[in-house]
Protein backbone atom coordinates (compact mmCIF):
# COMPACT_ATOMS: atom_id res chain seq x y z
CA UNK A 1 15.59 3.72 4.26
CA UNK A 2 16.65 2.62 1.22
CA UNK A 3 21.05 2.46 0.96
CA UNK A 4 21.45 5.20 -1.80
CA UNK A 5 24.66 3.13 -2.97
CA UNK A 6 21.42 0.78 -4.88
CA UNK A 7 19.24 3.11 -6.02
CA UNK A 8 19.65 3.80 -9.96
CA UNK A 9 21.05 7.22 -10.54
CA UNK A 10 19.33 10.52 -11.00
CA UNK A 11 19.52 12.16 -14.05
CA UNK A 12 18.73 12.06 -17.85
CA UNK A 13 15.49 10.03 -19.54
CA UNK A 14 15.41 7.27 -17.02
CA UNK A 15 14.65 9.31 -14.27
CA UNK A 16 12.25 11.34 -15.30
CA UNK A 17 9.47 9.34 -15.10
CA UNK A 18 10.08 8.34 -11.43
CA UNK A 19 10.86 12.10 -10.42
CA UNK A 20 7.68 12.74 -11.61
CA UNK A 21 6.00 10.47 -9.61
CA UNK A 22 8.15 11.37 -6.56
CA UNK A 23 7.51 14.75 -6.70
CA UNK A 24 3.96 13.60 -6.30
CA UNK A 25 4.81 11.43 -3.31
CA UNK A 26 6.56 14.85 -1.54
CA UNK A 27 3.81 16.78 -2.12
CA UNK A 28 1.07 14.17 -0.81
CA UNK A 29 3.30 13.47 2.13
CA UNK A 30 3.42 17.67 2.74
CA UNK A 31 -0.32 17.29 2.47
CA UNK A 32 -0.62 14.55 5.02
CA UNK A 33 1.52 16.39 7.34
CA UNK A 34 -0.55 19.33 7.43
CA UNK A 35 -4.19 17.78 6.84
CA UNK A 36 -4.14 14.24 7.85
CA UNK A 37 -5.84 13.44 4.81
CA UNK A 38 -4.19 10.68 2.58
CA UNK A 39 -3.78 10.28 -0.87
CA UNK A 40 -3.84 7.67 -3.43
CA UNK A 41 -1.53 7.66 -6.37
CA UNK A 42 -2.51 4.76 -9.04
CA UNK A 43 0.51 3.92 -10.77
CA UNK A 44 -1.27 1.87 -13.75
CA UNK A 45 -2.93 5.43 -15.14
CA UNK A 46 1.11 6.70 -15.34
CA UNK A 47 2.40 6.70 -18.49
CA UNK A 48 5.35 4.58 -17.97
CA UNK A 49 7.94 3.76 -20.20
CA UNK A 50 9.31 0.06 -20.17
CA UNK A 51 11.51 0.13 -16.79
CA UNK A 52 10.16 3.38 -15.29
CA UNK A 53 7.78 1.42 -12.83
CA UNK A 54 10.80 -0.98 -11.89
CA UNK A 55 13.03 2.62 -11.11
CA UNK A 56 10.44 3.57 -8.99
CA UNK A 57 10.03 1.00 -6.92
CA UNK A 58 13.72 0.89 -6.39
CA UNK A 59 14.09 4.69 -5.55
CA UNK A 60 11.12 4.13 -2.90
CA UNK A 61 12.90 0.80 -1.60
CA UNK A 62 10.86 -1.73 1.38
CA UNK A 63 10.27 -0.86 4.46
CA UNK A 64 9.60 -3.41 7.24
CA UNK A 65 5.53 -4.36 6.77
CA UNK A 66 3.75 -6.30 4.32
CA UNK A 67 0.53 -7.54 5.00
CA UNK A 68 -1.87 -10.26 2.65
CA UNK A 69 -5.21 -9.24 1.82
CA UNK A 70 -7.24 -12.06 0.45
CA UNK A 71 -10.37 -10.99 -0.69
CA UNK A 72 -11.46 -11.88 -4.65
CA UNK A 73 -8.15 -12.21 -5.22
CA UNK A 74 -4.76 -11.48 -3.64
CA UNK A 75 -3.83 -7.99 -2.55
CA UNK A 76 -0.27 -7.38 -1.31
CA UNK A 77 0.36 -4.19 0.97
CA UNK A 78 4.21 -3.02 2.03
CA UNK A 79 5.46 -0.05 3.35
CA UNK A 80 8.33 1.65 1.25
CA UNK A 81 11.49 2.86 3.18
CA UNK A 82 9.92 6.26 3.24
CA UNK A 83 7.92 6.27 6.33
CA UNK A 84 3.63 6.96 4.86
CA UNK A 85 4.58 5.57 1.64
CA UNK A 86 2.62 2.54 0.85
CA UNK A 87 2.82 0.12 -2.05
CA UNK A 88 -0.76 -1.71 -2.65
CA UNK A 89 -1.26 -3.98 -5.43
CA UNK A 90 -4.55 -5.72 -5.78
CA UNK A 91 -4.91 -9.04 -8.39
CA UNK A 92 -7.79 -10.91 -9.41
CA UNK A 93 -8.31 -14.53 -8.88
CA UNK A 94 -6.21 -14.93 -11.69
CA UNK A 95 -3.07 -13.00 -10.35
CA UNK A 96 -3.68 -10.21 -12.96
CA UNK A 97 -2.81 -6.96 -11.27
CA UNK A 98 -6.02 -4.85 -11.31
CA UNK A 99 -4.29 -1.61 -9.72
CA UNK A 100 -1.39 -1.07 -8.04
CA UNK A 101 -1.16 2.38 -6.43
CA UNK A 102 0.89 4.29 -3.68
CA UNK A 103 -1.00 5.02 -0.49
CA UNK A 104 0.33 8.05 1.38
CA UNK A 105 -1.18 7.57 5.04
CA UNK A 106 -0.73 6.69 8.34
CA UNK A 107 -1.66 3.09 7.27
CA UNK A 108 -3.13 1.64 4.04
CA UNK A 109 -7.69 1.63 4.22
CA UNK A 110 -7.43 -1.53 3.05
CA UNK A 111 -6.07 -3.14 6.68
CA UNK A 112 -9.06 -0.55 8.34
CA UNK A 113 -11.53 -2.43 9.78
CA UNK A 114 -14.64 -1.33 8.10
CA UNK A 115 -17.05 -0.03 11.25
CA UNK A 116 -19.80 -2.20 10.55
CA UNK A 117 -17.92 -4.99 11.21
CA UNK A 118 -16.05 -3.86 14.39
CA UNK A 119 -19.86 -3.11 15.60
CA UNK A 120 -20.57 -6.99 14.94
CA UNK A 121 -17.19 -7.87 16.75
CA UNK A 122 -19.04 -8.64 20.38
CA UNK A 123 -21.83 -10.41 19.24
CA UNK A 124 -19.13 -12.83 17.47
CA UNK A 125 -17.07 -13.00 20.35
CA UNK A 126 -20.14 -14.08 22.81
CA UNK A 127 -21.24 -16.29 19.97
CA UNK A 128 -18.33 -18.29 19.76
CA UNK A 129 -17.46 -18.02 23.81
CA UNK A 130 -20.70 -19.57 24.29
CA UNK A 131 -20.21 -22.44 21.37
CA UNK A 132 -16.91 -23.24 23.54
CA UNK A 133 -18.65 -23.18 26.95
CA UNK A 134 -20.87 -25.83 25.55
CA UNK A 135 -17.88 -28.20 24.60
CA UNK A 136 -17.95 -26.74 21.08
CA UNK A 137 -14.55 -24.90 19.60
């Protein structure tokens, strides 16, 4: 977790908007606990005040994943240094952020492989063995 000794301190105006929001987080996590079922917070509907967003972030620190999603556009995942608590922030082709919520779950849905494709996964595997068994790559 996150060394307390860098997190901005607690109290008056500044925090308020990032208590908020982690009040959220403690009850999602509660609800994960007990349910399994995850929860997405999107932190562009919040009404944040200039630096709120930048508190939170620091108050929910890194963790030790990140992951790259490219797919119409860049989408960066990482796990805050409270284990659940995930940080996804998807960007158009552009690099203009289109959301950029907090994923409370096991892992984020966006690194799931959707079933459809894991159904397809043999036939490309035996597709491409046999390309390389006839000299091919």
């Amino acid at each position: 977790m996150s060394d307390p000794a860098t997190m901005p301190a607690a109290g008056g105006p500044d925090w308020d908007a990032a208590k908020a929001i982690l009040n959220e987080v403690r009850h999602a996590l509660r609800h994960f606990v007990a349910t399994g079922e995850s929860t997405l917070i999107d932190l562009r509907a919040q009404p944040f005040a200039p630096g709120d967003l930048e508190r939170l972030l620091a108050w929910l620190g890194r963790g030790e994943v990140e992951a790259r999603v490219e797919a119409l556009g860049p989408t960066r995942v990482w796990e805050s240094a409270v284990p659940g608590v995930w940080l996804v922030d998807h960007r158009d082709g552009d690099d203009q952020r289109l959301t950029l919520q907090i994923e409370v779950a096991e892992f984020p849905e966006i690194l799931r492989s959707p079933a459809q494709d894991i159904e397809q996964a043999v036939a490309i595997l035996d597709a491409r063995l046999g390309a390389a068994a006839d000299g091919g790559p």
